[in-house]
Protein backbone atom coordinates (compact mmCIF):
# COMPACT_ATOMS: atom_id res chain seq x y z
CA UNK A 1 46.53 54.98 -32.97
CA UNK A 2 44.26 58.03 -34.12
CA UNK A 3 40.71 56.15 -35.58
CA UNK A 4 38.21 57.63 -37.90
CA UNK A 5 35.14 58.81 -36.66
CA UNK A 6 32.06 59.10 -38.28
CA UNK A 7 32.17 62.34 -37.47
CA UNK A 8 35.26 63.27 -39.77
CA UNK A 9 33.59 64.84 -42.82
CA UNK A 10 36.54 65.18 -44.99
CA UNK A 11 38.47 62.05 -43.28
CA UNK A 12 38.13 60.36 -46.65
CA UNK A 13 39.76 63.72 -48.62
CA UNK A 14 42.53 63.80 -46.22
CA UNK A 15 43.64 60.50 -47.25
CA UNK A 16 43.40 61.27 -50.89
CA UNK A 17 44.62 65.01 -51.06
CA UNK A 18 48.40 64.15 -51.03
CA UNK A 19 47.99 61.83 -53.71
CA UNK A 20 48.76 63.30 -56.95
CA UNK A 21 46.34 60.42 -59.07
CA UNK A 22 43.51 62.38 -57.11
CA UNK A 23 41.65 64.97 -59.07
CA UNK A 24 38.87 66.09 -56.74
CA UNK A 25 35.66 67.83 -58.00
CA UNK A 26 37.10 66.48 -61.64
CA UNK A 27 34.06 65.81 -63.75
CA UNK A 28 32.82 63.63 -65.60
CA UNK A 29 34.24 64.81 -69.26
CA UNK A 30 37.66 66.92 -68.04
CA UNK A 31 38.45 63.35 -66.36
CA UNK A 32 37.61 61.73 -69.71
CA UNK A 33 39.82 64.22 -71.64
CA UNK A 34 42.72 64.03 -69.47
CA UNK A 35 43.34 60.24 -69.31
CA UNK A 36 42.60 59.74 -73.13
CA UNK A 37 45.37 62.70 -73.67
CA UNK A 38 47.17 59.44 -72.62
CA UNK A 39 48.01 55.65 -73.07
CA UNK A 40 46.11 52.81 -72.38
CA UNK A 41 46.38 51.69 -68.59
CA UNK A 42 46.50 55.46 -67.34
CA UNK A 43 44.36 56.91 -64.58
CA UNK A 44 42.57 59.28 -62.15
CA UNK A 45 41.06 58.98 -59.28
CA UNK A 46 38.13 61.63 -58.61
CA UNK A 47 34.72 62.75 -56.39
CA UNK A 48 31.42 60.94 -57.58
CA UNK A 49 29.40 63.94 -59.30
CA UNK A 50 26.17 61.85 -58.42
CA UNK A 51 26.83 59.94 -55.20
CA UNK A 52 27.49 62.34 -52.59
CA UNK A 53 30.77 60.84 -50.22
CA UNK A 54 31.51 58.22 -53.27
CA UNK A 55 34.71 58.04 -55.82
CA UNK A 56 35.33 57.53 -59.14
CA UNK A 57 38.28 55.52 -60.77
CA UNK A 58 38.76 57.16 -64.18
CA UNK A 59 41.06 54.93 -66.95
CA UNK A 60 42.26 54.70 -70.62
CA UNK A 61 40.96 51.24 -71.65
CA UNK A 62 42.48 51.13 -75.13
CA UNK A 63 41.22 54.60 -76.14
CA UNK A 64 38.39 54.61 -74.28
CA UNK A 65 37.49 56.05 -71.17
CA UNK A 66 35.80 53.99 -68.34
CA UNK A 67 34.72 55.18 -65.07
CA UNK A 68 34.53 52.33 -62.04
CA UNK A 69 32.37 52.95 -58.97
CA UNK A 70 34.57 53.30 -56.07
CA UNK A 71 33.34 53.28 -51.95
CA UNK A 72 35.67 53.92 -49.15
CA UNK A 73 34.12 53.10 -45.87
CA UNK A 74 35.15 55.17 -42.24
CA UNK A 75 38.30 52.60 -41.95
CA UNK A 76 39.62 53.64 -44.88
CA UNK A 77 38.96 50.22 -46.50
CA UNK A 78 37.91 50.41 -50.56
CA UNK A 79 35.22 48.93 -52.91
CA UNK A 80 35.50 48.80 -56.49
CA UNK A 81 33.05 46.30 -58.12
CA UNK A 82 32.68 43.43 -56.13
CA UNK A 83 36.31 43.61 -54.82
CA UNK A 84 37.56 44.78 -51.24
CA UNK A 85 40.72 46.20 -50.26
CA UNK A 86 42.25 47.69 -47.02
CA UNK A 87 42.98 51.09 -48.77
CA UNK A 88 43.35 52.62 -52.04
CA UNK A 89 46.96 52.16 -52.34
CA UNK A 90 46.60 48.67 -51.86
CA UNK A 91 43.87 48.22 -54.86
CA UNK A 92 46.36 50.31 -57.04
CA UNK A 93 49.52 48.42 -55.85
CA UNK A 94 47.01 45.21 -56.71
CA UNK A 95 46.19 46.61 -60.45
CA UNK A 96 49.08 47.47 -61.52
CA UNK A 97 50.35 43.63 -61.48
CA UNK A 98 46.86 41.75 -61.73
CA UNK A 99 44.32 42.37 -64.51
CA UNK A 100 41.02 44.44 -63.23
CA UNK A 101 38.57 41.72 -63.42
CA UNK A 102 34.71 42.94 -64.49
CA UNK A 103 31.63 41.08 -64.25
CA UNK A 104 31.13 41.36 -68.45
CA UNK A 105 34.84 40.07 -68.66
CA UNK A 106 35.58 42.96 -71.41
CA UNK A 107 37.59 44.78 -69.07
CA UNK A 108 40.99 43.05 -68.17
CA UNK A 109 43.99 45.31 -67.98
CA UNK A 110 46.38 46.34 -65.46
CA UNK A 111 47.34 49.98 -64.50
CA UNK A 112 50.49 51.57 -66.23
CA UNK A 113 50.62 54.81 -64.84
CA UNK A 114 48.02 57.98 -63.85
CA UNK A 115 47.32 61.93 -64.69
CA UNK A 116 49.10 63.72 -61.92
CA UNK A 117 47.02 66.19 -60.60
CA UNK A 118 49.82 68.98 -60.21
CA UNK A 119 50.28 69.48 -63.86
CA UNK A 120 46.64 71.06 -64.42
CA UNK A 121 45.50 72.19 -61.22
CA UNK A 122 46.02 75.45 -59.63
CA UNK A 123 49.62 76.50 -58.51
CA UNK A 124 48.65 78.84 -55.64
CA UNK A 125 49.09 77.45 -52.01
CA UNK A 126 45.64 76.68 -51.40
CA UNK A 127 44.26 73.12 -52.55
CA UNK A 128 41.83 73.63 -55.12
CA UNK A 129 40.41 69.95 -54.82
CA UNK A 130 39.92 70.47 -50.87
CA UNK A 131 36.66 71.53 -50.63
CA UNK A 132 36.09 75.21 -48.42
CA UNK A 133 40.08 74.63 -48.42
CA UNK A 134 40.13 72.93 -45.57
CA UNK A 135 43.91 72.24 -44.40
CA UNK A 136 44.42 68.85 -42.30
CA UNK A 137 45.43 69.01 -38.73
CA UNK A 138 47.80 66.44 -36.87
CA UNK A 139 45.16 63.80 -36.32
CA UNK A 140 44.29 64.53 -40.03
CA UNK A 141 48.12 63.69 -40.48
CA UNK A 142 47.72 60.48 -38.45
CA UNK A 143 44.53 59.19 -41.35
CA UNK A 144 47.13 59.80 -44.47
CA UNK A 145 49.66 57.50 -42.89
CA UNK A 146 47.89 54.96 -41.20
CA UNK A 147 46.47 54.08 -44.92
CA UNK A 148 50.38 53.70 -45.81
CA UNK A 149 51.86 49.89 -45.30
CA UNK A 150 55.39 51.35 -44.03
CA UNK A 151 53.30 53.24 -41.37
CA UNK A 152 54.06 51.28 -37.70
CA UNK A 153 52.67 53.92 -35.68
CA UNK A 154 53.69 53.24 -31.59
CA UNK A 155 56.82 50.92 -33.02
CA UNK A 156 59.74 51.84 -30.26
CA UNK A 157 62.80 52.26 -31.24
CA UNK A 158 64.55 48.84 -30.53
CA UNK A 159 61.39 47.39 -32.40
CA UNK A 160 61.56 48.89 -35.25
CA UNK A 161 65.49 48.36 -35.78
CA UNK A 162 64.60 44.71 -34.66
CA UNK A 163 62.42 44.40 -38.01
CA UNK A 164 64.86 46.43 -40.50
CA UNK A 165 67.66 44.22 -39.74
CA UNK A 166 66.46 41.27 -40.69
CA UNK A 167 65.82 42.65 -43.99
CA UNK A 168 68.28 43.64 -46.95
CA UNK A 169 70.07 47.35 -47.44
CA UNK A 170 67.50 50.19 -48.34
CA UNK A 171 64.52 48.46 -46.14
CA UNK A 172 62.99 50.88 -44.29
CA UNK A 173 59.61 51.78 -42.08
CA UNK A 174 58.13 55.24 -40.44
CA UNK A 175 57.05 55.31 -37.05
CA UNK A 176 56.23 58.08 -34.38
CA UNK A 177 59.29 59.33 -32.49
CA UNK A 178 59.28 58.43 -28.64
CA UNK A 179 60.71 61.16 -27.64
CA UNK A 180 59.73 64.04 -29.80
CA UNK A 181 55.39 64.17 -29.85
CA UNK A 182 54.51 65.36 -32.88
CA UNK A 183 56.94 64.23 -35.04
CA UNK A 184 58.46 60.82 -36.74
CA UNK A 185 60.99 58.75 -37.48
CA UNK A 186 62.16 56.79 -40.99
CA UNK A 187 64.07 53.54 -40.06
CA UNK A 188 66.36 52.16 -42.76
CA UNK A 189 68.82 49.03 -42.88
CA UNK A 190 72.16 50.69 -43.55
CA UNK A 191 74.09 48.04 -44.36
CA UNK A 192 72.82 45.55 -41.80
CA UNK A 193 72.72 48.94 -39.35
CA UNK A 194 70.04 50.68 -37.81
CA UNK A 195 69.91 54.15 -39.34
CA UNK A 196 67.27 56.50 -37.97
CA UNK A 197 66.24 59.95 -39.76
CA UNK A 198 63.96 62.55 -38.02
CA UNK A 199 61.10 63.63 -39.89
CA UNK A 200 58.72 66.19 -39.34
CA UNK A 201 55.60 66.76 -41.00
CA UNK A 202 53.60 70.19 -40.48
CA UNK A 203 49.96 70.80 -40.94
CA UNK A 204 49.69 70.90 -44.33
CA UNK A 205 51.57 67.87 -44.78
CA UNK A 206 54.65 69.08 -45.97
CA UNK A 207 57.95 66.47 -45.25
CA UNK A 208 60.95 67.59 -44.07
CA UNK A 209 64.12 65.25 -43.32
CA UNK A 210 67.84 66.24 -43.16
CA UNK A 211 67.29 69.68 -44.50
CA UNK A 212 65.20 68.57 -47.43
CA UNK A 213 61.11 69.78 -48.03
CA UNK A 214 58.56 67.50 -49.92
CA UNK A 215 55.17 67.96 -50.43
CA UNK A 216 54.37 65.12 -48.39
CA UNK A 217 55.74 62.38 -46.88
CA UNK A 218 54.64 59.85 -50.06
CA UNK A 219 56.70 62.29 -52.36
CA UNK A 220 59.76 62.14 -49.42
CA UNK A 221 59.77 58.39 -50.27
CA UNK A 222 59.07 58.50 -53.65
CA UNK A 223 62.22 60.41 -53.75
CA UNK A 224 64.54 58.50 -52.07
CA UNK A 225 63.58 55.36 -54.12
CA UNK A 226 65.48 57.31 -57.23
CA UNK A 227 67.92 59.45 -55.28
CA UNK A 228 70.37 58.99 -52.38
CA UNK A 229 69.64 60.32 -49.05
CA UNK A 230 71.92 63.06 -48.36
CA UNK A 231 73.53 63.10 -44.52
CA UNK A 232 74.44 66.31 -43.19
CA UNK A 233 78.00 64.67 -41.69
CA UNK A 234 77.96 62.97 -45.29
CA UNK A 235 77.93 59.42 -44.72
CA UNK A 236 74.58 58.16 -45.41
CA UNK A 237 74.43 58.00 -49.45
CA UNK A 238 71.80 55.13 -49.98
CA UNK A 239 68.47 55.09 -51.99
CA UNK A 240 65.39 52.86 -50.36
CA UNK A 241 64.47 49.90 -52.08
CA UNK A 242 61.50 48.49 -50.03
CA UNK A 243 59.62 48.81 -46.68
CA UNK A 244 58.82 46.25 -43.98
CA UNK A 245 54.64 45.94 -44.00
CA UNK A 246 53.28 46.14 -40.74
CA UNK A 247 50.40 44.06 -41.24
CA UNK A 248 53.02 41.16 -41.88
C-alpha cells in the first residue's frame, strides 16, 4: 500500500480535491455566505486562512455560521475539537447520525447536507481550489482511496468474492486488479454471485467503468447507489446498496 510521506506537500489536498463539500482557499465570509444561503445542518469544508496546512469545517447552526478547527495529520487521520477520527469521511459519516458535541454544550446538531463546490467554482478544466493547479499522479490516486472504507487495496480476487458473498445483493468493495497494474476492480454480490467490473481511473481522477465517465471514483459510486449499473451484454441491472469495510 502507497503511505504518506512527510514529504507530500499537497497529500492532504489530494484527499480532499474530489470531494465536492471541499471549498479550498474559501474564506472566511464567502464560506459564511454560502452555507447560510442554506438550512440548518449544511456545510463546507475549507483551507485555514490563518493556520498554514490546517482546515476549517464551515456549518449552518440554526442561522448562524460556525467555523470548527479541523487537523489532518500525514495518515490521513482528523481532529476536530477534542475528537479523533481515521479520516474525514468517517467524522462526516459520524455527524450526520450523532450530534457534534462542544465543550460549551451550545452546539449539538447533526449534519443534513453540504454546499457542493461545483455549483460556484470555476467550470474550466483546471481545479481552481488546487493550489499552482497541481494535478495528482497515480500514487496521488492511491491517498484518495486508501481514505475510502470500500478501498481493500492488494485484496486478490478469490478474497474479495470470499467477503461479498457473505453479504446481501448490491454489497460491493474496490480493490487493485491483479492482473492489470494501474487499474482496479469493483466487486459486487450479484445475487449471491461474484460480479467483477473493471475500473480505470486516470490522472486526474476521472472514473471510468463499462463505458461510463465520472469525475471520480466517489461520484462512480455515488451513482450507482441511485441508478442501475448498465452491462454492455445487458445483464447486470442492479444499484449498490452498501460496501464491505475493510477495517472490519
Amino acid at each position: 500500500m502507497y503511505e504518506f510521506r512527510k514529504s507530500d506537500e499537497h497529500s492532504m489536498d489530494v484527499m480532499l480535491l474530489r470531494n465536492p463539500w471541499f471549498h479550498g482557499t474559501l474564506g472566511r465570509r464567502e464560506a459564511e455566505k454560502l452555507v447560510l444561503k442554506q438550512s440548518h445542518g449544511v456545510f463546507l469544508i475549507r483551507r485555514s486562512n490563518t493556520r498554514k496546512g490546517e482546515y476549517v469545517f464551515t456549518v449552518n447552526f440554526h442561522k448562524k455560521a460556525r467555523h470548527l478547527e479541523m487537523t489532518i495529520n500525514n495518515e490521513g487521520r482528523c481532529d476536530i475539537g477534542w475528537q479523533r477520527f481515521k479520516s474525514v469521511s468517517d467524522m462526516l459519516q459520524r455527524y450526520q447520525t450523532t450530534p457534534i458535541p462542544m465543550k460549551n454544550g451550545k452546539f449539538d446538531m447533526t449534519l443534513t447536507t453540504y454546499v457542493e463546490f461545483r455549483s460556484t467554482g470555476d467550470p474550466s478544466l483546471e481545479d481552481p481550489r488546487a493550489e499552482d493547479h497541481w494535478k495528482p499522479d497515480h500514487n496521488t490516486i492511491e491517498l484518495m482511496l486508501l481514505e475510502q472504507p470500500w478501498f481493500h487495496a492488494t485484496l486478490s480476487r478469490l478474497e474479495a468474492e470470499q467477503l461479498v458473498l457473505p453479504q446481501s445483493h448490491g454489497v460491493f468493495l474496490i480493490r487493485r486488479s491483479n492482473t492489470r497494474k494501474g487499474e482496479y476492480v469493483l466487486t459486487v454480490n450479484f445475487h449471491d454471485k461474484a460480479m467483477h467490473l473493471r475500473v480505470t481511473i486516470n490522472n486526474e481522477g476521472r472514473c471510468e467503468t463499462e463505458l461510463q465517465w465520472f469525475n471520480s471514483v466517489l461520484d462512480m459510486i455515488q451513482h450507482f447507489y441511485h441508478n442501475p449499473i448498465p452491462m454492455v451484454h445487458g445483464t447486470f441491472d442492479m444499484t449498490l446498496t452498501t460496501y464491505v469495510d475493510y477495517r472490519t
